[in-house]
Protein backbone atom coordinates (compact mmCIF):
# COMPACT_ATOMS: atom_id res chain seq x y z
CA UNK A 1 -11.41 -11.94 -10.58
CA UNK A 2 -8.41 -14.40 -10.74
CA UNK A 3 -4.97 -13.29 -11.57
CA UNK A 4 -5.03 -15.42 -15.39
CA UNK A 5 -8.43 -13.39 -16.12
CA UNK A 6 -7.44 -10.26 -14.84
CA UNK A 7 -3.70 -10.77 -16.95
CA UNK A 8 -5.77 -11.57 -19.98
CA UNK A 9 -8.19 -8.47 -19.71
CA UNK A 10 -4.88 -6.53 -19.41
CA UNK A 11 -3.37 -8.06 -22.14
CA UNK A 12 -6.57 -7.13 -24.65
CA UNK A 13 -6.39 -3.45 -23.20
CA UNK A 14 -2.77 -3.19 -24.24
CA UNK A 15 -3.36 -4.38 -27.72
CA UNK A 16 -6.12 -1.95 -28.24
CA UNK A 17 -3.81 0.88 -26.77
CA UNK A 18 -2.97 3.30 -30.02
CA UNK A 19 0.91 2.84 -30.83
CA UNK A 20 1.61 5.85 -30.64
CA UNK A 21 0.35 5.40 -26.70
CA UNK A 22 2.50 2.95 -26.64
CA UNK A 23 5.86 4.74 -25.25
CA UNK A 24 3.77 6.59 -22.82
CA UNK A 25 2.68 3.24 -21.25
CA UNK A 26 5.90 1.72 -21.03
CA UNK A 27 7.62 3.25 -17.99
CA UNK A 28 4.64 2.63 -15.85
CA UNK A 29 4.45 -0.69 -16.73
CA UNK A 30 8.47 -1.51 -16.63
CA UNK A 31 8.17 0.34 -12.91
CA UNK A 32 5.50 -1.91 -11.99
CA UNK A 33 7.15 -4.79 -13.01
CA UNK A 34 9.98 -4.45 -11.27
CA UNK A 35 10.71 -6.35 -8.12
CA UNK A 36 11.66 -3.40 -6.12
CA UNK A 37 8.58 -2.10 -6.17
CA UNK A 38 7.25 -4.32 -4.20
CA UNK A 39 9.77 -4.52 -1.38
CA UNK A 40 8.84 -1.79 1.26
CA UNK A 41 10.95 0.74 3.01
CA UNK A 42 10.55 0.54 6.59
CA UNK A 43 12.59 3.87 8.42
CA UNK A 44 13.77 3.08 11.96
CA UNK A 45 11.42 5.33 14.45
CA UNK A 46 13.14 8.84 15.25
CA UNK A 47 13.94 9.68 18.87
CA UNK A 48 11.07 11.60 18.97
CA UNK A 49 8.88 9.02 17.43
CA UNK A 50 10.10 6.20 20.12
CA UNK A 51 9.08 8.67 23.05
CA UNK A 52 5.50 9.27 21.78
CA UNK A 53 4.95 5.52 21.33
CA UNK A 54 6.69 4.76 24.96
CA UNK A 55 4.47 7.59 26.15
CA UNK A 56 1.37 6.33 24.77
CA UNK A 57 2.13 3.05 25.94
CA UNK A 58 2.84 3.74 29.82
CA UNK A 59 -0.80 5.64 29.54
CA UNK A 60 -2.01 2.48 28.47
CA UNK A 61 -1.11 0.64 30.95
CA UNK A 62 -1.92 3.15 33.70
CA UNK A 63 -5.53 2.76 32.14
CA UNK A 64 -6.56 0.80 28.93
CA UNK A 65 -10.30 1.99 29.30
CA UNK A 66 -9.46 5.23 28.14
CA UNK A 67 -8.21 3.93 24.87
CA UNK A 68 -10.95 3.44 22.06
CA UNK A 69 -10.29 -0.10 20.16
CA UNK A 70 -10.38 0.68 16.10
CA UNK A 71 -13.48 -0.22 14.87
CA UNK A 72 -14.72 -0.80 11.18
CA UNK A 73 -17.21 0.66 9.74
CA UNK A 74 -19.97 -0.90 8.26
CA UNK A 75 -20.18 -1.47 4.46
CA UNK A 76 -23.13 0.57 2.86
């Protein structure tokens, strides 16, 4: 679905919404609309966090073979 038909279905389900629905909608819809929302938070890595991943990553190298790639599953 493009993003003009999919605006338009939303459109026809807001002016079907009861009014007095109405102010319940609102705040979801102003918080999705604003541009914060969509800016991500990214945290530095704790201490404790960098020495896991340094860990994992000298057993790595020692020996990849023992790590198992990620592997998708297939659609049913």
């Amino acid at each position: 679905m493009t993003a003009i038909a999919l605006r338009k279905e939303l459109h026809t389900i807001i002016d079907v919404i009861p009014e007095r629905s109405l102010p319940a909608v609102k705040p979801l819809l102003t918080y999705l609309a604003a541009d914060d929302y969509w800016k991500p938070v990214t945290e530095p890595a704790s201490k404790k966090e960098i020495a896991m991943i340094e860990k994992r990553m000298k057993e790595y190298e020692k020996n990849p073979s023992c790590f198992v790639p990620h592997k998708r599953r297939a659609k049913t």
